[in-house]
N, C-alpha and C. Protein backbone atom coordinates (compact mmCIF):
# COMPACT_ATOMS: atom_id res chain seq x y z
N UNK A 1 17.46 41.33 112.15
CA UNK A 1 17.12 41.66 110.77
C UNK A 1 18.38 41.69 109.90
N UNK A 2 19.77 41.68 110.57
CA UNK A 2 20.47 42.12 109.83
C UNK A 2 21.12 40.82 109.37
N UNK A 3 20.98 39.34 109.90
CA UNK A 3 21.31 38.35 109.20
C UNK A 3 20.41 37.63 108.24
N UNK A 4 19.16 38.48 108.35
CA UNK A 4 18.18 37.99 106.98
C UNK A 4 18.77 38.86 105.77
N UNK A 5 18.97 40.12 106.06
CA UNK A 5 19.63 41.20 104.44
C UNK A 5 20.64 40.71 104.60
N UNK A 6 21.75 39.81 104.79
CA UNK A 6 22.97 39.78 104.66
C UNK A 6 22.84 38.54 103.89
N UNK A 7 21.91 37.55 104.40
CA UNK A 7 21.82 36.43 103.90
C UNK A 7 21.11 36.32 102.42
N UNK A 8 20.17 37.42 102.37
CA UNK A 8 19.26 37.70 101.15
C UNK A 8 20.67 37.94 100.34
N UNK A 9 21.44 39.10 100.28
CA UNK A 9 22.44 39.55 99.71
C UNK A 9 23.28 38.32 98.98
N UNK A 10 23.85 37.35 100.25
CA UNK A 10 24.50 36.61 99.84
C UNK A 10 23.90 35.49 98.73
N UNK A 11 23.09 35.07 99.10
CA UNK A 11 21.84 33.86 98.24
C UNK A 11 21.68 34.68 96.85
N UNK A 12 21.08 35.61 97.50
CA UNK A 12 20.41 36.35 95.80
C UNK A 12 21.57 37.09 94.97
N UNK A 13 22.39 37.35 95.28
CA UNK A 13 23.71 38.07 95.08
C UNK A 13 24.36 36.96 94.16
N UNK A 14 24.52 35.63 94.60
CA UNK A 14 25.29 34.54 93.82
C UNK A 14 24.64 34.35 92.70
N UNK A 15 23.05 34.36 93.02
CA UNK A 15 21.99 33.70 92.36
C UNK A 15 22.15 34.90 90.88
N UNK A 16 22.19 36.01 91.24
CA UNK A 16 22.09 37.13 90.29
C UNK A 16 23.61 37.52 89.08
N UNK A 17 24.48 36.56 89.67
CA UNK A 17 25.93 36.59 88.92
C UNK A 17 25.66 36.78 87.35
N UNK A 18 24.70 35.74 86.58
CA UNK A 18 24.53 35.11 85.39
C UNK A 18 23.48 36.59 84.90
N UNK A 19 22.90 37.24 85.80
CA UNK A 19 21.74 38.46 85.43
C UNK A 19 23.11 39.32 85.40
N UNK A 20 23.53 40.12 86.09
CA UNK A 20 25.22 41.11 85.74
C UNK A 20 26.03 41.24 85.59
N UNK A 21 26.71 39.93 85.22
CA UNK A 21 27.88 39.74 84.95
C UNK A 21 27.84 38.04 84.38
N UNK A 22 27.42 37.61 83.57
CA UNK A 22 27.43 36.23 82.72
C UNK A 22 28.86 36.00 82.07
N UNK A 23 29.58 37.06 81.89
CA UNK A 23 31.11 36.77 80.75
C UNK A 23 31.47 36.25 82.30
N UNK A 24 31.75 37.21 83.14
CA UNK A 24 32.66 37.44 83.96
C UNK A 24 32.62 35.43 85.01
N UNK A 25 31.18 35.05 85.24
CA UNK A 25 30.71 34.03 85.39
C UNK A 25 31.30 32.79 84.38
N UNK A 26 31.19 33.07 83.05
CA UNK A 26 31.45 31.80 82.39
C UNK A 26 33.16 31.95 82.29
N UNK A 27 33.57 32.92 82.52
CA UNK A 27 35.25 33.23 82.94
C UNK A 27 36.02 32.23 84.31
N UNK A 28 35.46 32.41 85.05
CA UNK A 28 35.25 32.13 86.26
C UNK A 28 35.37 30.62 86.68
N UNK A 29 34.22 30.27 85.55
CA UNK A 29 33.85 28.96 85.60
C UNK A 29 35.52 28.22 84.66
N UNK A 30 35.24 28.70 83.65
CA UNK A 30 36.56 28.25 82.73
C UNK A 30 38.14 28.36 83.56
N UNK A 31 38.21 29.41 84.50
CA UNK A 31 39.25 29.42 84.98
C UNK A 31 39.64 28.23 86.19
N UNK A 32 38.75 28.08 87.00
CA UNK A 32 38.50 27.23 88.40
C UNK A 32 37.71 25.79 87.92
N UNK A 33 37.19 25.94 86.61
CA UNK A 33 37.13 24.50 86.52
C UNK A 33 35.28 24.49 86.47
N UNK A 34 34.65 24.26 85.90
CA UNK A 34 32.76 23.83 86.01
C UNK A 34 32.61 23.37 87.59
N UNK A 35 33.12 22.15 87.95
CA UNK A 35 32.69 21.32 89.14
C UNK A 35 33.27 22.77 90.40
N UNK A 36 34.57 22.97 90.24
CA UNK A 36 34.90 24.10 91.07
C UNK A 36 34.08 25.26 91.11
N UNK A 37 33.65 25.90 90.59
CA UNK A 37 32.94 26.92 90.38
C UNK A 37 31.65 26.54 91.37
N UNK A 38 30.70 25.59 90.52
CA UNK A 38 29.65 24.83 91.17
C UNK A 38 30.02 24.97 92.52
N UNK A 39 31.11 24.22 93.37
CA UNK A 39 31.10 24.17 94.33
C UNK A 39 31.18 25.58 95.19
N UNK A 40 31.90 25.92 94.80
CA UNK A 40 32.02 27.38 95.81
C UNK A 40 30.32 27.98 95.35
N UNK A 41 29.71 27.82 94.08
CA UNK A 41 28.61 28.79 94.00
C UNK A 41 27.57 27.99 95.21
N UNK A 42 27.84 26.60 95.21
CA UNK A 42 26.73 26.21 96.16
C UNK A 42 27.09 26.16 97.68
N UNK A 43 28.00 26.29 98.32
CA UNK A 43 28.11 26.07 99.19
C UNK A 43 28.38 28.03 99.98
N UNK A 44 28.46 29.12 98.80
CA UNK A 44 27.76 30.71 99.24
C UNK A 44 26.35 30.48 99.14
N UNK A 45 25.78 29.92 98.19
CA UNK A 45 23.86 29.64 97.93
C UNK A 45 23.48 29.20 99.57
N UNK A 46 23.89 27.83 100.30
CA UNK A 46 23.84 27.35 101.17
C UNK A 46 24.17 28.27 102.48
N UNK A 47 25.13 29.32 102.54
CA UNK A 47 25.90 30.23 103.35
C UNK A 47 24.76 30.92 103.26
N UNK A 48 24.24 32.03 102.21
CA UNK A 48 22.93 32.70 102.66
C UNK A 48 21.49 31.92 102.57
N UNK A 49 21.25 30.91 102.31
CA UNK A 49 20.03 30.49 102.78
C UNK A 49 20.22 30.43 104.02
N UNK A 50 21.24 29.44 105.05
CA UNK A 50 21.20 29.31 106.81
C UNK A 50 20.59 30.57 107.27
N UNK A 51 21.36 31.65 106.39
CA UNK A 51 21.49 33.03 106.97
C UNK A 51 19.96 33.51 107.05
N UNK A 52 19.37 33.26 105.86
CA UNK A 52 18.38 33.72 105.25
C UNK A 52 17.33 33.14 106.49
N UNK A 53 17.09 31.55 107.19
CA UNK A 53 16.66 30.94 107.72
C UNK A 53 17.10 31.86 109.20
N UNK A 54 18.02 31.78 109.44
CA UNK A 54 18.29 32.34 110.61
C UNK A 54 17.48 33.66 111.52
N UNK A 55 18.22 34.62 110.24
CA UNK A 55 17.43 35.66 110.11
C UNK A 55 16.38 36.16 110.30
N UNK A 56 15.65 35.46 109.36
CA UNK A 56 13.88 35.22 109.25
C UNK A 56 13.42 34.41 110.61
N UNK A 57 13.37 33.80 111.02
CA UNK A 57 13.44 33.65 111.99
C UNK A 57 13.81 34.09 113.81
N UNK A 58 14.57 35.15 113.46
CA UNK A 58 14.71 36.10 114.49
C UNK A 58 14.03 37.33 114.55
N UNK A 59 13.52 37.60 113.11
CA UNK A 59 12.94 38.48 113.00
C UNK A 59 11.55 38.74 113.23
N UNK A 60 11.23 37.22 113.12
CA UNK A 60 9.60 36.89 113.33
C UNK A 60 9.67 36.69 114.93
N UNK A 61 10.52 36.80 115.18
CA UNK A 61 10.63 37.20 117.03
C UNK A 61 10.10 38.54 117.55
N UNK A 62 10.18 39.47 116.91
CA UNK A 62 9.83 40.31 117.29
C UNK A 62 9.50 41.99 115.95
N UNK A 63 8.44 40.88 115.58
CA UNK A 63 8.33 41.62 113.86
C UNK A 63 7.64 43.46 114.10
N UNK A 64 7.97 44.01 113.07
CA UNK A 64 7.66 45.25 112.03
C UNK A 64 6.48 45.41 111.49
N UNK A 65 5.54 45.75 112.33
CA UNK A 65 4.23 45.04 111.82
C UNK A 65 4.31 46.71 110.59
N UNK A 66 4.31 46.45 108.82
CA UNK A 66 3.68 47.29 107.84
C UNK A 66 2.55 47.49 107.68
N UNK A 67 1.75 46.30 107.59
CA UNK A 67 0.21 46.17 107.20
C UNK A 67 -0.35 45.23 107.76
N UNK A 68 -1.00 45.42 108.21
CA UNK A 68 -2.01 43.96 108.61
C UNK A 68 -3.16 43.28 106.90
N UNK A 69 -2.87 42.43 106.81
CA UNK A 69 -3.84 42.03 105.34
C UNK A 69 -4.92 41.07 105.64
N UNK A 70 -6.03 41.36 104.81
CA UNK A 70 -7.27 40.97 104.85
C UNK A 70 -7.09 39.69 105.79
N UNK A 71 -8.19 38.92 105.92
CA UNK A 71 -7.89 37.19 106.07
C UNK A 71 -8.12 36.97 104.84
N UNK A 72 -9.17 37.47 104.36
CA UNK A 72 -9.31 36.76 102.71
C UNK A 72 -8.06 36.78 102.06
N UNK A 73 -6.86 37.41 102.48
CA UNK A 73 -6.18 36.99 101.34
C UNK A 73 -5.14 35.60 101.29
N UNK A 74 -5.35 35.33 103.01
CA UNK A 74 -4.72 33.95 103.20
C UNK A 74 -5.31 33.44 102.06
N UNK A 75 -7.00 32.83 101.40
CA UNK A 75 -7.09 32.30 100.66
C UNK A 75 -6.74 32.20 98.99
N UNK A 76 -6.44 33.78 98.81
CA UNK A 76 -5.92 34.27 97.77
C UNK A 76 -4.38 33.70 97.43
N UNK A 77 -4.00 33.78 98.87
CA UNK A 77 -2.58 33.10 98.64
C UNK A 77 -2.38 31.59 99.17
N UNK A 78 -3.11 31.13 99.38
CA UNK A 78 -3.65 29.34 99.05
C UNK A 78 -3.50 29.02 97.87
N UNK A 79 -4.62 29.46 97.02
CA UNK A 79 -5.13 29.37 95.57
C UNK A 79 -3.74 29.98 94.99
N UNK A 80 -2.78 30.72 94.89
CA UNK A 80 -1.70 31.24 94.22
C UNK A 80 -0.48 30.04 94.32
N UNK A 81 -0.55 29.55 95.39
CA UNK A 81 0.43 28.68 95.71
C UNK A 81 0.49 27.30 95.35
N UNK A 82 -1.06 26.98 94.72
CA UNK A 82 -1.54 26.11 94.09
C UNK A 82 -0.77 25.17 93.06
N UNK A 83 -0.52 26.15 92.16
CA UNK A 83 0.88 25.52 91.10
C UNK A 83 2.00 25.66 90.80
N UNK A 84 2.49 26.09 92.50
CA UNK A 84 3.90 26.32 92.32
C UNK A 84 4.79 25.35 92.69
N UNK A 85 4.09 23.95 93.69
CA UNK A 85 4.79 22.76 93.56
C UNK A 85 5.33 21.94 91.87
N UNK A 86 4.24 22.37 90.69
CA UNK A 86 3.92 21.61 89.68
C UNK A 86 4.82 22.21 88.92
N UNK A 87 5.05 23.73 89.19
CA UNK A 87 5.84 24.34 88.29
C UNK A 87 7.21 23.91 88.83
N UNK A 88 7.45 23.66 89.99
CA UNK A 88 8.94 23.52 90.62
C UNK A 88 9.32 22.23 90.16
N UNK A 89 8.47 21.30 89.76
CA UNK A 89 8.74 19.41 89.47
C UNK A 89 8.93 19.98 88.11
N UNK A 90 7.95 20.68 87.48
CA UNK A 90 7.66 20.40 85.94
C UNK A 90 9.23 21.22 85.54
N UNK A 91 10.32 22.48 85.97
CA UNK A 91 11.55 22.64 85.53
C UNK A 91 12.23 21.76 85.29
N UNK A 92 12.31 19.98 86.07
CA UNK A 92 12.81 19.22 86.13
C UNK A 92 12.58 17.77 85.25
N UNK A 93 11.44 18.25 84.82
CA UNK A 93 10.68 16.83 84.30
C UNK A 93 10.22 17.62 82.69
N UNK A 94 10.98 17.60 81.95
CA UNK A 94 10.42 18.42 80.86
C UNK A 94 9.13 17.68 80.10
N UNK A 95 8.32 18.65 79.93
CA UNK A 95 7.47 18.56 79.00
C UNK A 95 6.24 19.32 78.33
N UNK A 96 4.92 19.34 78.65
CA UNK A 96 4.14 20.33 77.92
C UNK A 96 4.20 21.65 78.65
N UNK A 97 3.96 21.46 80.01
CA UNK A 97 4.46 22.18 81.08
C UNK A 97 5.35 23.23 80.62
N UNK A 98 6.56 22.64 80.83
CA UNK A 98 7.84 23.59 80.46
C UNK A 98 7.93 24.08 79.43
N UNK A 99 7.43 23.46 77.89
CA UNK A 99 7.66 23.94 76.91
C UNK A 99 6.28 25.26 77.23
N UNK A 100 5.46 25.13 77.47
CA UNK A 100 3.99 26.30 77.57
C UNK A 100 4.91 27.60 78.18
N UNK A 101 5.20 27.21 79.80
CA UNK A 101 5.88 28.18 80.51
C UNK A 101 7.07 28.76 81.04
N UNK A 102 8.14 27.98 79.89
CA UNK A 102 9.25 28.35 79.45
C UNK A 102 10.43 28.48 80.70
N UNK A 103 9.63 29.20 81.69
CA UNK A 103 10.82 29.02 83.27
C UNK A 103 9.96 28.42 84.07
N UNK A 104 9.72 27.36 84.15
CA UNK A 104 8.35 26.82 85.69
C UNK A 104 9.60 27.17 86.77
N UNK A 105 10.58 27.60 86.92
CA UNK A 105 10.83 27.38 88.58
C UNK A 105 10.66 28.90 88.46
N UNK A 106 10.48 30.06 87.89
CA UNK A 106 11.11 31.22 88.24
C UNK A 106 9.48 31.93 88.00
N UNK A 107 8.44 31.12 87.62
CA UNK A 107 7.12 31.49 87.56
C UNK A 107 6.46 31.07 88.80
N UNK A 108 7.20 29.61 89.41
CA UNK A 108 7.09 28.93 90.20
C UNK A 108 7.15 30.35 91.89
N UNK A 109 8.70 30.74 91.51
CA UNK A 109 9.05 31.79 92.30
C UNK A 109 8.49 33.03 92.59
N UNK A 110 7.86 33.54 91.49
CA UNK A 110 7.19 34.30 91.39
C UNK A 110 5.79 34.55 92.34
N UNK A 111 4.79 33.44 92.16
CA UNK A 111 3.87 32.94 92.25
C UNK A 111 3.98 32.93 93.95
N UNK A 112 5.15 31.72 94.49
CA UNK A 112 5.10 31.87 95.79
C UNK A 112 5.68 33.04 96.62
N UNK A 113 6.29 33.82 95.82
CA UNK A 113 6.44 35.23 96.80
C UNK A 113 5.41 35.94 96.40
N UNK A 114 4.69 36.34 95.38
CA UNK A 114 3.55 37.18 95.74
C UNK A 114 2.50 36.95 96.74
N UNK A 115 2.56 35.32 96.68
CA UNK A 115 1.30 34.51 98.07
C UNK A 115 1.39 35.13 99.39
N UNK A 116 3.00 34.77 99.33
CA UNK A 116 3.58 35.50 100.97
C UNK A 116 4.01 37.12 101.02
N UNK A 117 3.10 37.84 99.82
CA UNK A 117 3.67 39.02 100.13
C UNK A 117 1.74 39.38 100.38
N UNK A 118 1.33 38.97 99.73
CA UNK A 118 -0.46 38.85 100.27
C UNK A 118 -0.68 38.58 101.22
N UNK A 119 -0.74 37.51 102.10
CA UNK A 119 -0.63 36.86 103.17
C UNK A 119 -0.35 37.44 104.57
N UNK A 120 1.04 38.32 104.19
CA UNK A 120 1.75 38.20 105.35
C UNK A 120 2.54 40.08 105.29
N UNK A 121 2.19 40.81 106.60
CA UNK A 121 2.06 41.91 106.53
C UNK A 121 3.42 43.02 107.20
N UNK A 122 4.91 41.97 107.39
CA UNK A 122 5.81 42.52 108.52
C UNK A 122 7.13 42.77 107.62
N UNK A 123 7.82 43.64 108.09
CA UNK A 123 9.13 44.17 107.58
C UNK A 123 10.20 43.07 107.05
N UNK A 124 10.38 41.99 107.94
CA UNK A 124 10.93 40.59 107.25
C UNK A 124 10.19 39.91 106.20
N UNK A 125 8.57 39.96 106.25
CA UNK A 125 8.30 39.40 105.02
C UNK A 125 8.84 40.35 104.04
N UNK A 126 8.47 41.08 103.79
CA UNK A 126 9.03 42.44 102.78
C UNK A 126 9.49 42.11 101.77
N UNK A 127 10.72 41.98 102.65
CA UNK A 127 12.30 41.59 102.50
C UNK A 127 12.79 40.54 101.91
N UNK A 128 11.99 39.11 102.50
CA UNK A 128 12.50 38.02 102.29
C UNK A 128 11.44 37.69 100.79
N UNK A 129 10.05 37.95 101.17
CA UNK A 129 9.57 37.87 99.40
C UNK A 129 9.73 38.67 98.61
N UNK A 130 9.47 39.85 98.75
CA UNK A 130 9.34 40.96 98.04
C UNK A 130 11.04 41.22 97.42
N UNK A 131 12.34 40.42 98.15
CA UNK A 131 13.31 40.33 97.17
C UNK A 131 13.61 39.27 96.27
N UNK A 132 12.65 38.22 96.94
CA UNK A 132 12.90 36.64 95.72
C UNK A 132 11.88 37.30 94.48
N UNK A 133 11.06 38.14 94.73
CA UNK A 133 9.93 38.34 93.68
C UNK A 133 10.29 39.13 92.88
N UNK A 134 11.64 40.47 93.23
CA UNK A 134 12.42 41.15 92.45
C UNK A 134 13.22 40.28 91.76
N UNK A 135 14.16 39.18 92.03
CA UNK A 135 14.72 38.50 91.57
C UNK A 135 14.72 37.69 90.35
N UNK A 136 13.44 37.36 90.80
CA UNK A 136 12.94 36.37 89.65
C UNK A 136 12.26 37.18 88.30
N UNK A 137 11.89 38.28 88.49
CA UNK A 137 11.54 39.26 87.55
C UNK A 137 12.70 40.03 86.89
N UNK A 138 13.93 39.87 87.57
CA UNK A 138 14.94 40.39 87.28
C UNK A 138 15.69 39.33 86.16
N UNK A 139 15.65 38.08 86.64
CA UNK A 139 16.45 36.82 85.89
C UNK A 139 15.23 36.97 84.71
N UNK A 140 14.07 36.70 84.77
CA UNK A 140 13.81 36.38 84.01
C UNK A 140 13.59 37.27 82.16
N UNK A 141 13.62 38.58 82.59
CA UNK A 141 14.08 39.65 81.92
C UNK A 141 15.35 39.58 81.25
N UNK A 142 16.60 39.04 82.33
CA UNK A 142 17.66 38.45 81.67
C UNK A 142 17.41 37.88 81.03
N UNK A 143 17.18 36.71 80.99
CA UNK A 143 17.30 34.89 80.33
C UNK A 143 16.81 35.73 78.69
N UNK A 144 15.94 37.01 78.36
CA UNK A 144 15.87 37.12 77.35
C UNK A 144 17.40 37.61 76.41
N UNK A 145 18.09 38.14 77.43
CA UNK A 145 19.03 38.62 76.52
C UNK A 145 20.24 37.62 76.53
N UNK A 146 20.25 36.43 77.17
CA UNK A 146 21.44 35.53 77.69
C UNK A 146 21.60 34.27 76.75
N UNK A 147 22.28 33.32 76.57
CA UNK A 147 22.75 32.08 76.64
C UNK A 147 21.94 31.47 77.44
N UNK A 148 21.25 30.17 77.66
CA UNK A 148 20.26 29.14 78.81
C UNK A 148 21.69 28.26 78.27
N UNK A 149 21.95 27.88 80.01
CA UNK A 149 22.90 26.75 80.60
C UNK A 149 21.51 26.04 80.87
N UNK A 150 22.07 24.82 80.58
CA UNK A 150 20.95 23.23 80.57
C UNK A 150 20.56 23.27 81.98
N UNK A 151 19.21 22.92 82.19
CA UNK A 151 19.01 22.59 83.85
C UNK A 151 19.37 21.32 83.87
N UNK A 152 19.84 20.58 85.05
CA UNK A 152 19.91 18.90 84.88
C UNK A 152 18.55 18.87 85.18
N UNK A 153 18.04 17.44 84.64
CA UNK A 153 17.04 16.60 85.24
C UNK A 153 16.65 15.77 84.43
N UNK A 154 15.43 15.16 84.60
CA UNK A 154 14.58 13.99 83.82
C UNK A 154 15.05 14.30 82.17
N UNK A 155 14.84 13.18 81.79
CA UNK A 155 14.91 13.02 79.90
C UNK A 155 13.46 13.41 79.86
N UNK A 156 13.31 14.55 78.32
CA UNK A 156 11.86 14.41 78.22
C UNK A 156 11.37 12.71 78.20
N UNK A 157 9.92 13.10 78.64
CA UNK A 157 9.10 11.82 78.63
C UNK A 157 7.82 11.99 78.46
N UNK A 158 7.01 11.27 77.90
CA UNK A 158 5.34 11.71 77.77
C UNK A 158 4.95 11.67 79.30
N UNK A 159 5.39 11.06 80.22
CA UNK A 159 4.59 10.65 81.49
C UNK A 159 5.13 12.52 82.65
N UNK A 160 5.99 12.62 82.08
CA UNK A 160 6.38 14.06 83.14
C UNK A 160 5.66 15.14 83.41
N UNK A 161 4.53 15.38 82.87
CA UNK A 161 3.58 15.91 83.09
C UNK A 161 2.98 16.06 83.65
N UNK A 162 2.45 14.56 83.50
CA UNK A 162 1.35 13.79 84.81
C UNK A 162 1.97 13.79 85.75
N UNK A 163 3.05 13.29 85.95
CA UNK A 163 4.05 13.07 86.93
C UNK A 163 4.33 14.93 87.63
N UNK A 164 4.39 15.83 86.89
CA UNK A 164 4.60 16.87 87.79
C UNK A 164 3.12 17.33 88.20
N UNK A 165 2.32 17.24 87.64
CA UNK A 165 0.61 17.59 87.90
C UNK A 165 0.55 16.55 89.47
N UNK A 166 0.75 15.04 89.33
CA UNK A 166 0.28 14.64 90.36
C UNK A 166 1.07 14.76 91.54
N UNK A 167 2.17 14.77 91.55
CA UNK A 167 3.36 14.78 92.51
C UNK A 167 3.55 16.41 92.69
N UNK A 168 3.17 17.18 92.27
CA UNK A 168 3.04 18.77 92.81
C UNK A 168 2.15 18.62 93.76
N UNK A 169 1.07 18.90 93.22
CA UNK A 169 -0.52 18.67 93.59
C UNK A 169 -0.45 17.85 95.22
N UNK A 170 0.40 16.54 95.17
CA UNK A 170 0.49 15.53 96.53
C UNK A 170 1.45 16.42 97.59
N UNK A 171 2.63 17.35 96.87
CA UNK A 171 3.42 18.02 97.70
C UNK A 171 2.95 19.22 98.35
N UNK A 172 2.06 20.11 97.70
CA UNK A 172 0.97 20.96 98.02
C UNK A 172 0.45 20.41 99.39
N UNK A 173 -0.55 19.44 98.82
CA UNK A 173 -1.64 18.91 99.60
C UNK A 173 -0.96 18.66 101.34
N UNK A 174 0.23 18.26 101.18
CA UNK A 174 1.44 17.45 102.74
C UNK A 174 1.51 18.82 103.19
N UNK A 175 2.10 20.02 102.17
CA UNK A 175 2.45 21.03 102.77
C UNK A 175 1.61 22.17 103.84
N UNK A 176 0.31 22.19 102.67
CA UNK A 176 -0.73 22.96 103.34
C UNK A 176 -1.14 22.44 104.36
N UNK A 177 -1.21 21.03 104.85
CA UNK A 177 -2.04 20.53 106.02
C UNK A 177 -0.46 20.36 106.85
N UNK A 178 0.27 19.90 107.04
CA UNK A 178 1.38 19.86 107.64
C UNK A 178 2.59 20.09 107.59
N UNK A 179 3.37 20.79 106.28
CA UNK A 179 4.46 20.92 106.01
C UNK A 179 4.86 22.09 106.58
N UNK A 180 4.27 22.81 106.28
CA UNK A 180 4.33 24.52 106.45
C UNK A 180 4.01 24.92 108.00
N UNK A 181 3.40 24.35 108.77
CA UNK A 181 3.35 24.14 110.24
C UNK A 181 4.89 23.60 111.14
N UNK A 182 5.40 22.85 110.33
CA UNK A 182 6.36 21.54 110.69
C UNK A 182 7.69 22.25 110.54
N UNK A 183 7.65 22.79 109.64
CA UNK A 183 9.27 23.92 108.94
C UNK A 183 8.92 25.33 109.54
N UNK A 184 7.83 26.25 109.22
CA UNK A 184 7.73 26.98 109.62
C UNK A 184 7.28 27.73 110.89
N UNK A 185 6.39 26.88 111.42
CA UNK A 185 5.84 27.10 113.05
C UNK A 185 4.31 27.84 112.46
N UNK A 186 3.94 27.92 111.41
CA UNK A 186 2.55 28.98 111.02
C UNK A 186 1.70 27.96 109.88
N UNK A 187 0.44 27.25 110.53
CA UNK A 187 -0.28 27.00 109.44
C UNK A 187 -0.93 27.85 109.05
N UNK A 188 -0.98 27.62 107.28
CA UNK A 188 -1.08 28.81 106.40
C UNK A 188 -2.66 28.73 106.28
N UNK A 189 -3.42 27.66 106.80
CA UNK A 189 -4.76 28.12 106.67
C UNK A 189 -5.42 27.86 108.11
């Protein structure tokens, strides 16, 4: 358990720089350079995800059972998880999408940790959703009082829409029948 909180720490910890400290961040960046910065921020991001993976994974070795939850809510968290591929394309692909829901990856985030906090009833889940789901409620509370740094991606386009509607929707569809079996060892239905 203790390389999933270390790894959460580290991941969400980097991730949270721009939520408690943004001067100190765009300091940082100005001092070591944009590309420098980037690099060290992604390659700690990368340091606690392994961790995060690791972790979680050892932990589901021999889990903390909190709650046991319905079965119905596997389907609850089916149906939740529904548009969080569309929201994760549509951050990248601007258009009606993004302009409607202003953060698709962090609604996106939202969305899939509440699924897996429905779903799934053990001391590592907890942990591992129940802190991306603080997180993202945390940033996004920020982003009201902050500066927005550009996301890269697609030029708006009329077609990005469709393009995140159908290409979510197809990434969903791979995941639920085989993705999530294939990465994780647990089909979700």
């Amino acid at each position: 358990m203790s390389l999933l909180i270390l790894g959460l720490a580290l991941f969400l910890g980097v991730h949270s720089i721009s939520i408690i400290a943004p001067g100190w961040r765009d300091a940082q960046a100005a001092r070591l350079g944009e590309n420098a910065w980037k690099g060290i921020y992604t390659l700690l991001s990368l340091a606690g995800f392994a961790l995060i993976v690791i972790g979680y994974g050892q932990a589901r070795q021999a889990p903390l059972v909190l709650y046991v939850p319905p079965v119905a809510l596997r389907h609850v968290a089916a149906l939740l998880m529904l548009p969080v591929f569309v929201l994760l394309l549509a951050a990248y692909l601007p258009g009606r999408i993004k302009a409607a829901v202003k953060h698709p990856m962090l609604v996106a985030t939202k969305l899939w940790a509440t699924a897996h906090l429905l779903a799934n009833g053990n001391l590592a889940d907890l942990l591992l959703f129940g802190g991306f789901l603080a997180w993202a409620v945390a940033d996004r509370i920020s982003m009201k009082q902050r500066v927005q740094r550009p996301l890269p991606g697609a030029p708006a386009g009329r077609f990005n829409d469709l393009i995140a509607v159908l290409a979510g929707l197809a990434l969903y569809a791979l995941f639920i029948t085989v993705g999530h079996r294939w990465l994780i060892g647990v089909a979700p239905l």
